[in-house]
Protein backbone atom coordinates (compact mmCIF):
# COMPACT_ATOMS: atom_id res chain seq x y z
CA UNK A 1 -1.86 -33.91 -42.27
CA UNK A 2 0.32 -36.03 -44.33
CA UNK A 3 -2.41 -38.60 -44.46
CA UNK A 4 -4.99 -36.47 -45.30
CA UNK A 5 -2.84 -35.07 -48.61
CA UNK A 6 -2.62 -38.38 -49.39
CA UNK A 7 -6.21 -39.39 -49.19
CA UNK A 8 -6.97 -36.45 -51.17
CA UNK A 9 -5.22 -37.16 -53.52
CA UNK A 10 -6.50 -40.54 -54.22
CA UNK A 11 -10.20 -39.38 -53.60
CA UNK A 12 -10.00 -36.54 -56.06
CA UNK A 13 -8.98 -38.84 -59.14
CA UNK A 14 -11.69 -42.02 -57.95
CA UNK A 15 -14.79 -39.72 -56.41
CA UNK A 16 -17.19 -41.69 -56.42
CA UNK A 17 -16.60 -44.91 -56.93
CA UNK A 18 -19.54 -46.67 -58.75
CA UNK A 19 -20.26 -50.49 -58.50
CA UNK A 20 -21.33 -52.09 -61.48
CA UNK A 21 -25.20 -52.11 -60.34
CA UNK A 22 -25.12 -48.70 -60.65
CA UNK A 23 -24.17 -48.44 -64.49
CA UNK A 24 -26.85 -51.38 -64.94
CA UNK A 25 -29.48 -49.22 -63.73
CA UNK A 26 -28.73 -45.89 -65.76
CA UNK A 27 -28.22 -48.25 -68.89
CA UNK A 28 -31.79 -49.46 -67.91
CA UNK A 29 -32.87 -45.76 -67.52
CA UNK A 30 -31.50 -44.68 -70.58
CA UNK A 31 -33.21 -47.68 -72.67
CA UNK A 32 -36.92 -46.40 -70.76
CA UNK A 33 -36.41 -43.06 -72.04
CA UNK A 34 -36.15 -41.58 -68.70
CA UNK A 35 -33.92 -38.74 -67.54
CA UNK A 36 -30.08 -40.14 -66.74
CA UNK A 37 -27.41 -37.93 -64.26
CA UNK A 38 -24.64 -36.85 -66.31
CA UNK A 39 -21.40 -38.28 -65.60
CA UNK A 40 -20.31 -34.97 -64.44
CA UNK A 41 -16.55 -34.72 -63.77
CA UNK A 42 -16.11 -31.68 -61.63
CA UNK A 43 -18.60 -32.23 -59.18
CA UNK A 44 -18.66 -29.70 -56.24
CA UNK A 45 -17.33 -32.72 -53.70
CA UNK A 46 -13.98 -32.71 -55.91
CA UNK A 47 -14.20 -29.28 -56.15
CA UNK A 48 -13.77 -29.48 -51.98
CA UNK A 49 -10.39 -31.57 -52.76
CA UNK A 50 -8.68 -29.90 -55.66
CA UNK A 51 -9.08 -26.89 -53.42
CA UNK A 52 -7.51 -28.22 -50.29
CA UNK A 53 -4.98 -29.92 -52.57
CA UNK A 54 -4.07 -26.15 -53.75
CA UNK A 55 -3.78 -24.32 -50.67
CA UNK A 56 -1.62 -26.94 -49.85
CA UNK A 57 0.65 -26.99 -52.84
CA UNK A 58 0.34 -23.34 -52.25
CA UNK A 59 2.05 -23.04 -48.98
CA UNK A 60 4.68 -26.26 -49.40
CA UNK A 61 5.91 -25.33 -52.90
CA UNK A 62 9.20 -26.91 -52.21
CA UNK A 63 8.37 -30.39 -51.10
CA UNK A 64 8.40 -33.71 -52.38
CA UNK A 65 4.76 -33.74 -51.99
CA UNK A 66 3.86 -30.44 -54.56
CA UNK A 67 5.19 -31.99 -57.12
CA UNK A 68 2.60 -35.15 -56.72
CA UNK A 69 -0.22 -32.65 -56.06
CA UNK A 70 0.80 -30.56 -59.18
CA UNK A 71 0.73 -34.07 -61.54
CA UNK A 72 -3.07 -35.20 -59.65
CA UNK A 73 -4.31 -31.85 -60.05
CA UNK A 74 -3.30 -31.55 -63.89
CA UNK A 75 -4.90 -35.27 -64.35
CA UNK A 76 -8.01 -34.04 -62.59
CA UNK A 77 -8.31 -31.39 -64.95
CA UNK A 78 -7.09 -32.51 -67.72
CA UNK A 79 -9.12 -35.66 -67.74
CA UNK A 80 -12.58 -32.78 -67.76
CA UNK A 81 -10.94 -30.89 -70.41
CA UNK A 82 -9.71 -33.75 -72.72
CA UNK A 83 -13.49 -34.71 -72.27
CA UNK A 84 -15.17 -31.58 -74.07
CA UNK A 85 -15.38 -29.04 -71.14
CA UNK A 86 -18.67 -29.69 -70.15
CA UNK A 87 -20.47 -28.16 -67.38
CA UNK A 88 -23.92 -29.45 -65.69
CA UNK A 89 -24.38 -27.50 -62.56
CA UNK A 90 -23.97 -24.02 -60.56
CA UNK A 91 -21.83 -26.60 -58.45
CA UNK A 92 -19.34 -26.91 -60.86
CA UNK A 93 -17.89 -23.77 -60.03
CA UNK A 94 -16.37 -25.24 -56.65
CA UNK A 95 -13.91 -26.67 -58.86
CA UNK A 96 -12.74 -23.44 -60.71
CA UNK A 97 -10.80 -22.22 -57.61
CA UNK A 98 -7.55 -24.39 -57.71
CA UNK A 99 -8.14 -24.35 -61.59
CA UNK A 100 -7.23 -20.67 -61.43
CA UNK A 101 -4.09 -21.97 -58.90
CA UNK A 102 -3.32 -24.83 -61.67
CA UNK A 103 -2.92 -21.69 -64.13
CA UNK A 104 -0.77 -20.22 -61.59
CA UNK A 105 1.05 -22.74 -60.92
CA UNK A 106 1.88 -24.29 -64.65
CA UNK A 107 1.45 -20.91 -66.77
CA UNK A 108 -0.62 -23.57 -69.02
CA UNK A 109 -3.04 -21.25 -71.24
CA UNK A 110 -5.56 -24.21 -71.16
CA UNK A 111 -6.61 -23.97 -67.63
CA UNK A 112 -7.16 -19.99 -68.02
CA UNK A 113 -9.34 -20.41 -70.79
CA UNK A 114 -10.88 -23.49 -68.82
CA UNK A 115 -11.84 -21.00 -65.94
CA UNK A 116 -12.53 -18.51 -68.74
CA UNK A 117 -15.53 -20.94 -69.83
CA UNK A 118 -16.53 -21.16 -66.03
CA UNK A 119 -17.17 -17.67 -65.31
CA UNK A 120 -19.19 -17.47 -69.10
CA UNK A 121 -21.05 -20.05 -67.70
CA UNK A 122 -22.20 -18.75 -64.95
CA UNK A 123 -22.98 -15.43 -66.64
CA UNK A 124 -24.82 -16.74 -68.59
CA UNK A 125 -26.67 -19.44 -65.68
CA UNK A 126 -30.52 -18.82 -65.39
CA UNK A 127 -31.23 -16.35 -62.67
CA UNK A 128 -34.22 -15.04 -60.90
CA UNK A 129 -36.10 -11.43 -61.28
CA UNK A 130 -33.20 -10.68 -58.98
CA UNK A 131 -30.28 -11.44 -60.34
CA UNK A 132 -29.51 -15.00 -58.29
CA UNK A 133 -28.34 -17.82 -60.18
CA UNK A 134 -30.93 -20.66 -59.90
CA UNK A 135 -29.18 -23.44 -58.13
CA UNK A 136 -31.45 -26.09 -60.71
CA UNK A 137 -32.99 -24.03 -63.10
CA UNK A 138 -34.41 -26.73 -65.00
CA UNK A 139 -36.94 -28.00 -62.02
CA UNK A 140 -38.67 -24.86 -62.62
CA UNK A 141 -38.96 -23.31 -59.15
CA UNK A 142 -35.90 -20.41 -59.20
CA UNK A 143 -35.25 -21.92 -56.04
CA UNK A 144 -31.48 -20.03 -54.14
CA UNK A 145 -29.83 -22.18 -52.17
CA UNK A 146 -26.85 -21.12 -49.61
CA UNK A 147 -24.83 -24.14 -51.03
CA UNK A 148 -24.52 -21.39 -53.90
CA UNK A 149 -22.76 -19.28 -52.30
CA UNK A 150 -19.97 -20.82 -51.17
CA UNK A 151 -19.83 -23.04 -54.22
CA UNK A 152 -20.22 -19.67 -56.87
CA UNK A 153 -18.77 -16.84 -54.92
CA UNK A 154 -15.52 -17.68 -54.26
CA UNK A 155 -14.77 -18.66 -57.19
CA UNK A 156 -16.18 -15.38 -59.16
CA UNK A 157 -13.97 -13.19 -56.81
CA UNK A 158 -10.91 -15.07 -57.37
CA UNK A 159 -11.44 -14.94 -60.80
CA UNK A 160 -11.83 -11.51 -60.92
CA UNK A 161 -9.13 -10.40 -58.58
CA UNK A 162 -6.64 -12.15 -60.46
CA UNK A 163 -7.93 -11.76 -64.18
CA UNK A 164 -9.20 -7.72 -63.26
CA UNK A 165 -12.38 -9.06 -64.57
CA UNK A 166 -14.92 -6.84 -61.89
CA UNK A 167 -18.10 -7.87 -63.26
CA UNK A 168 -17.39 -11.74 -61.81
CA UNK A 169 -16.60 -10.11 -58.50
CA UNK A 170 -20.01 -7.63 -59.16
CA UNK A 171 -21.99 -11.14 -59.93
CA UNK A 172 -20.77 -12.63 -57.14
CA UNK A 173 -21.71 -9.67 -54.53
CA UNK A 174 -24.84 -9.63 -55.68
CA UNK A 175 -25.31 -13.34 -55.05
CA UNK A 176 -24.23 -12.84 -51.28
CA UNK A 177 -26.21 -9.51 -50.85
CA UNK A 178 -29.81 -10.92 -51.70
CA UNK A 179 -29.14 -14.15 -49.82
CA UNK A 180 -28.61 -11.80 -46.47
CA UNK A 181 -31.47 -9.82 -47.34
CA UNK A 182 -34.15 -12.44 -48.45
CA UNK A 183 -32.74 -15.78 -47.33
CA UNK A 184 -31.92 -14.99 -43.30
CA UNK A 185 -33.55 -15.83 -40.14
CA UNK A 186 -34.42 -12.39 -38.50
CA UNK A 187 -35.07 -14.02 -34.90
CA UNK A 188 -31.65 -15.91 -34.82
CA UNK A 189 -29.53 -14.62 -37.28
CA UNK A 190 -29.10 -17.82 -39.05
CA UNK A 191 -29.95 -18.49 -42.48
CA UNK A 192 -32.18 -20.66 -43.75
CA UNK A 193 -30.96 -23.58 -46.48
CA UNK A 194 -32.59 -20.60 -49.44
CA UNK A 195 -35.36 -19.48 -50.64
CA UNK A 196 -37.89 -18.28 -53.46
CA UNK A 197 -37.47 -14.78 -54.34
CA UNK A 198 -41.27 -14.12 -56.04
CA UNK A 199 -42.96 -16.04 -53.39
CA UNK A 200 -41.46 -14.74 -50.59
CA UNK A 201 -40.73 -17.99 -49.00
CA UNK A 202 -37.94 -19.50 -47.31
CA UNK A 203 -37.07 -22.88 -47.19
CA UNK A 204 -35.34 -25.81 -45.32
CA UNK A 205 -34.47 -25.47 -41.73
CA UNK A 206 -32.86 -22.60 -40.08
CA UNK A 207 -29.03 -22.85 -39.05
CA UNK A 208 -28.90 -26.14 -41.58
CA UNK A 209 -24.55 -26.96 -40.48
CA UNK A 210 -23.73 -26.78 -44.08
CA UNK A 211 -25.70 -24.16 -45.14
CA UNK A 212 -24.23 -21.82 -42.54
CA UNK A 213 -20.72 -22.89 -43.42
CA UNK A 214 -21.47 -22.42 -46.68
CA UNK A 215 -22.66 -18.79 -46.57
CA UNK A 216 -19.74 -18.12 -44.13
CA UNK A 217 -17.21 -19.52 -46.43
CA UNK A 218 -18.66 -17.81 -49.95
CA UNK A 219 -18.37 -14.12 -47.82
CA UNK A 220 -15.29 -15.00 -46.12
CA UNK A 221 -13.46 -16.21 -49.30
CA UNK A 222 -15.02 -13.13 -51.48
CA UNK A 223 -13.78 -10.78 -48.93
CA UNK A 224 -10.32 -12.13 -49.01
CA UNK A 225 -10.22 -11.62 -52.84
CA UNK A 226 -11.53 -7.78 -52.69
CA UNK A 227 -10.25 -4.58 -52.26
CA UNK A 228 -11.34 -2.67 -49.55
CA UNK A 229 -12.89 0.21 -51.54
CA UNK A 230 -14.61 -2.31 -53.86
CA UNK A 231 -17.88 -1.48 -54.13
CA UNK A 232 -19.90 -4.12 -51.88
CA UNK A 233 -16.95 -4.53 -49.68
CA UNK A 234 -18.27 -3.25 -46.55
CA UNK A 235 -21.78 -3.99 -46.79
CA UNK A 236 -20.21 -7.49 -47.02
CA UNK A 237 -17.85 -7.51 -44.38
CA UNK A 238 -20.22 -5.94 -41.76
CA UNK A 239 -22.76 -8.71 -42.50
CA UNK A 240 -19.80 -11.51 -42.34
CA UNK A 241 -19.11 -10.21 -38.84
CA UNK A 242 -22.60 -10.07 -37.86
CA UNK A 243 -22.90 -13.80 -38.91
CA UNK A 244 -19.53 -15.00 -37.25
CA UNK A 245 -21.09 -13.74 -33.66
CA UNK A 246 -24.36 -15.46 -34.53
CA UNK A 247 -22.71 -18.60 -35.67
CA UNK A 248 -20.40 -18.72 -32.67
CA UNK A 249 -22.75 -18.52 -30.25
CA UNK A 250 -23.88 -21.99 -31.23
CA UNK A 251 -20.53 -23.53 -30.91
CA UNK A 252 -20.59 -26.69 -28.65
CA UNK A 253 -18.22 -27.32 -25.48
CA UNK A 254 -16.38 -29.61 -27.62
CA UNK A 255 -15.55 -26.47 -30.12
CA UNK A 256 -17.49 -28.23 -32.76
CA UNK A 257 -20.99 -27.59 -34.46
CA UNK A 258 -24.51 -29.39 -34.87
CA UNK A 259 -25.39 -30.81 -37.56
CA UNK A 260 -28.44 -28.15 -37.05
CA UNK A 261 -26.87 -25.14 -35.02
CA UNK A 262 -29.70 -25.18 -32.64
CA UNK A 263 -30.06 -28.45 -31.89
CA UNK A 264 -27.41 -28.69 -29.55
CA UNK A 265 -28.14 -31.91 -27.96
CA UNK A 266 -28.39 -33.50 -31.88
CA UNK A 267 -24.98 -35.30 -33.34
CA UNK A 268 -22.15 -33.22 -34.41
CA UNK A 269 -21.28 -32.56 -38.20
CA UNK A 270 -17.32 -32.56 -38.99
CA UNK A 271 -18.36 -30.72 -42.35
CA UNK A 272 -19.87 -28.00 -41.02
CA UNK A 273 -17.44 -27.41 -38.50
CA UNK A 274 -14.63 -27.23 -40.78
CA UNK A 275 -16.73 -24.55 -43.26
CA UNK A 276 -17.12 -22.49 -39.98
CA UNK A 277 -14.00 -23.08 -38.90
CA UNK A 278 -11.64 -22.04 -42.27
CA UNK A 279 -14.07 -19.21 -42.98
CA UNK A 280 -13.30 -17.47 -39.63
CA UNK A 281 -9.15 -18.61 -39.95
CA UNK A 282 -9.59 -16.95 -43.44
CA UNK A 283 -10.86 -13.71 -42.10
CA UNK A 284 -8.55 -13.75 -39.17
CA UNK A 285 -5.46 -14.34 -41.97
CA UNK A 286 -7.41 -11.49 -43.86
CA UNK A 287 -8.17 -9.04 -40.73
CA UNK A 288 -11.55 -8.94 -41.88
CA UNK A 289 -12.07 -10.19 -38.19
CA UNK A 290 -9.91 -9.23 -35.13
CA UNK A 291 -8.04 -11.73 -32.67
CA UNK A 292 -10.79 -12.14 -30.36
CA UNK A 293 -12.52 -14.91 -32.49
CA UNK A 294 -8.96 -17.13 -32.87
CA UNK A 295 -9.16 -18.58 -29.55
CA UNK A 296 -12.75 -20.09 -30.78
CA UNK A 297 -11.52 -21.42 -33.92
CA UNK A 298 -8.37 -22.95 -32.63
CA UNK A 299 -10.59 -24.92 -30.02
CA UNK A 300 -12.72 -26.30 -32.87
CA UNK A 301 -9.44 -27.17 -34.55
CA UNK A 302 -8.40 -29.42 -32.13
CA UNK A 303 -11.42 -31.21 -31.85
CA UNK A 304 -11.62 -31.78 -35.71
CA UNK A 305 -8.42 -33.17 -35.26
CA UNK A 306 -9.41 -35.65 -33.26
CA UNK A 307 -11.98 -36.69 -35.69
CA UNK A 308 -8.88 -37.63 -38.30
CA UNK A 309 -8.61 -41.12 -38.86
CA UNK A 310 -6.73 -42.87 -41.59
CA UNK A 311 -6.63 -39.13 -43.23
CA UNK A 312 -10.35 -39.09 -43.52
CA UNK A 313 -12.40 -37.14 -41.22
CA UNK A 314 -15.45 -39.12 -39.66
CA UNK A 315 -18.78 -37.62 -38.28
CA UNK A 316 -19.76 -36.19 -41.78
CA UNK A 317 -23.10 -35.59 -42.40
CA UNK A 318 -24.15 -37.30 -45.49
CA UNK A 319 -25.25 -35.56 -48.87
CA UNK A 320 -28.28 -33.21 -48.77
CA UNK A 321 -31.10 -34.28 -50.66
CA UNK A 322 -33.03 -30.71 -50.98
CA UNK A 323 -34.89 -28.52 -48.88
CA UNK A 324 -35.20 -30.57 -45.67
CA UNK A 325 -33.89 -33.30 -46.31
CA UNK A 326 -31.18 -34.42 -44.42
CA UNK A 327 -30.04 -38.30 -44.16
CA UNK A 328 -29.25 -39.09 -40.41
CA UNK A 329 -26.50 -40.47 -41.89
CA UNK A 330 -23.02 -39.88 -40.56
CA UNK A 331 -19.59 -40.89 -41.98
CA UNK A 332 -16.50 -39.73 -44.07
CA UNK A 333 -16.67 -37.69 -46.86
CA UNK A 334 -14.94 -35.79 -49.15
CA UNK A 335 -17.02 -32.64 -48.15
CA UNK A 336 -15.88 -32.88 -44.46
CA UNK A 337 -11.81 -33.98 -45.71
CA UNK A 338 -11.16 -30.91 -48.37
CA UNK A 339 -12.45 -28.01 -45.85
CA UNK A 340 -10.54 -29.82 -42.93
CA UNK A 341 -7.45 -30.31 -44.97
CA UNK A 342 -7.46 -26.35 -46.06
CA UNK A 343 -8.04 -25.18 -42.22
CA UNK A 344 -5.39 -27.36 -41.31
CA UNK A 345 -2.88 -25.52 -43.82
CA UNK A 346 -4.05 -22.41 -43.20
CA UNK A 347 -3.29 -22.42 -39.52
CA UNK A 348 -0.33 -24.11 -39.65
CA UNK A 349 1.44 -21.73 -38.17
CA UNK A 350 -0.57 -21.32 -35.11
CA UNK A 351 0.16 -24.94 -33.87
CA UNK A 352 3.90 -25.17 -34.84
């Protein structure tokens, strides 16, 4: 695990590296007139990281090796902060969860009002008739992806929980809510990659890896953030459950999961696995779920292990490019390392 810290670490401050061809062609962009990516500097990938980097500062406050994660994490924020604040995307919220810890953790004012500006963000995101935040509102389409979930929810609860701020925590239930009524599969259970509220439609494949791991790990996380007599609470949990034994079912020999949950002869994805996996260790640390499903999750754990090399974790599916369209493309990436890194924390104590 020690590896994996430190590659965290280092990927957090230089995700992604950029050769010099690529700043030649947005330069040559920008001169045409023609639409440029922002240089957006909490992207949801580092988001992954500074999380993992968190729960692990979280449960080794006395080591050597907080007080490194403390410093990277205040230079990965401070570097976004220093540089105006800006936010481009719904994904950007993935990096608000260990800027809440960072609060914690320093008692620096800057990073509350940081996460402050988050959550005002997102209130005030584009949404559909409703209330969904549009995942890229500017394309037109009010399309809802499941990425948003996990990337939003979390996120909004934690925010809420620990700044008593209910209406993030009401914004982020209703997120999850319409995604399990409009955006699932009723044959297998499985959701599809999102869908179009006004047209009825749902889109991408159904049981997408990533998508299911991350709707698991947006309900999983929110739940762990609620209290129980919190309004949405139970409607929530009962559907989380009902997903777990859907998603489980499609769990390989190995203990891990397709890239596609029903293509079980297709190549294994270490990022989905490790979504599935932490979301079920989180409900299991939460009781949300009961003991039955730990034998499961420990079996994928040791097979993600095996996947660790260097402190990277191969068999990563590469980046999504939209509604079906998913690069055959397998390698190491920081979206399989930070969920791998924070199941390895949590469950710690299960191993040792």
């Amino acid at each position: 695990m020690q590896e994996m810290v430190r590659e965290a670490k280092w990927e957090l401050i230089h995700y992604p590296e950029r050769n010099p061809g690529y700043y030649v062609k947005k330069a040559i962009k920008r001169l045409a007139g023609k639409p440029v990516e922002p240089p957006d500097k909490i992207n949801w990938p580092n988001g992954l990281l500074a999380w993992a980097l968190a729960d692990y500062y979280m449960e080794h406050k006395n080591s050597e090796e907080a007080l490194e994660i403390r410093n990277v994490l205040k230079k990965y924020y401070d570097r976004w902060i220093n540089g105006g604040r800006k936010l481009y995307y719904l994904d950007d919220a993935c990096s608000g969860m260990a800027l809440i810890d960072l609060h914690q953790i320093t008692g620096e004012e800057k990073y509350r009002q940081a996460a402050c500006e988050i959550t005002e963000y997102l209130y005030f995101h584009e949404k559909d008739v409703m209330g969904s935040l549009s995942y890229r509102p500017k394309q037109g389409n009010n399309y809802i992806f499941a990425d948003g979930i996990g990337m939003v929810c979390p996120f909004l609860c934690k925010f809420g929980s620990i700044y008593n701020d209910k209406n993030a925590i009401k914004l982020a239930v209703t997120q999850i809510q319409n995604f399990i009524n409009f955006g699932m599969d009723g044959k297998t259970g499985l959701p599809y990659h999102g869908y179009q509220y006004e047209s009825g439609i749902k889109y991408g494949i159904i049981g997408w890896g990533r998508a299911v791991g991350w709707l698991m790990l947006g309900m999983s996380e929110s739940l762990a953030y609620m209290k129980t007599e919190e309004s949405g609470y139970e409607m929530l949990k009962q559907s989380y459950r009902h997903l777990v034994d859907k998603a489980e079912a499609y769990q390989l020999e190995n203990g891990l999961y397709g890239w596609q949950l029903t293509a079980r002869e297709g190549p294994v994805d270490t990022s989905a696995t490790a979504m599935i996996l932490y979301s079920i260790a989180r409900a299991l640390d939460r009781k949300v779920l009961i003991d039955i499903h730990k034998s499961r999750m420990l079996r994928g754990r040791e097979a993600l292990l095996s996947h660790v090399k260097e402190g990277k974790v191969d068999d990563c599916l590469a980046e999504c490019q939209g509604f079906s369209m998913y690069p055959q493309v397998y390698g190491t990436y920081p979206w399989s390392l930070g969920p791998a890194l924070s199941l390895f924390v949590l469950t710690e104590d299960y191993v040792n």
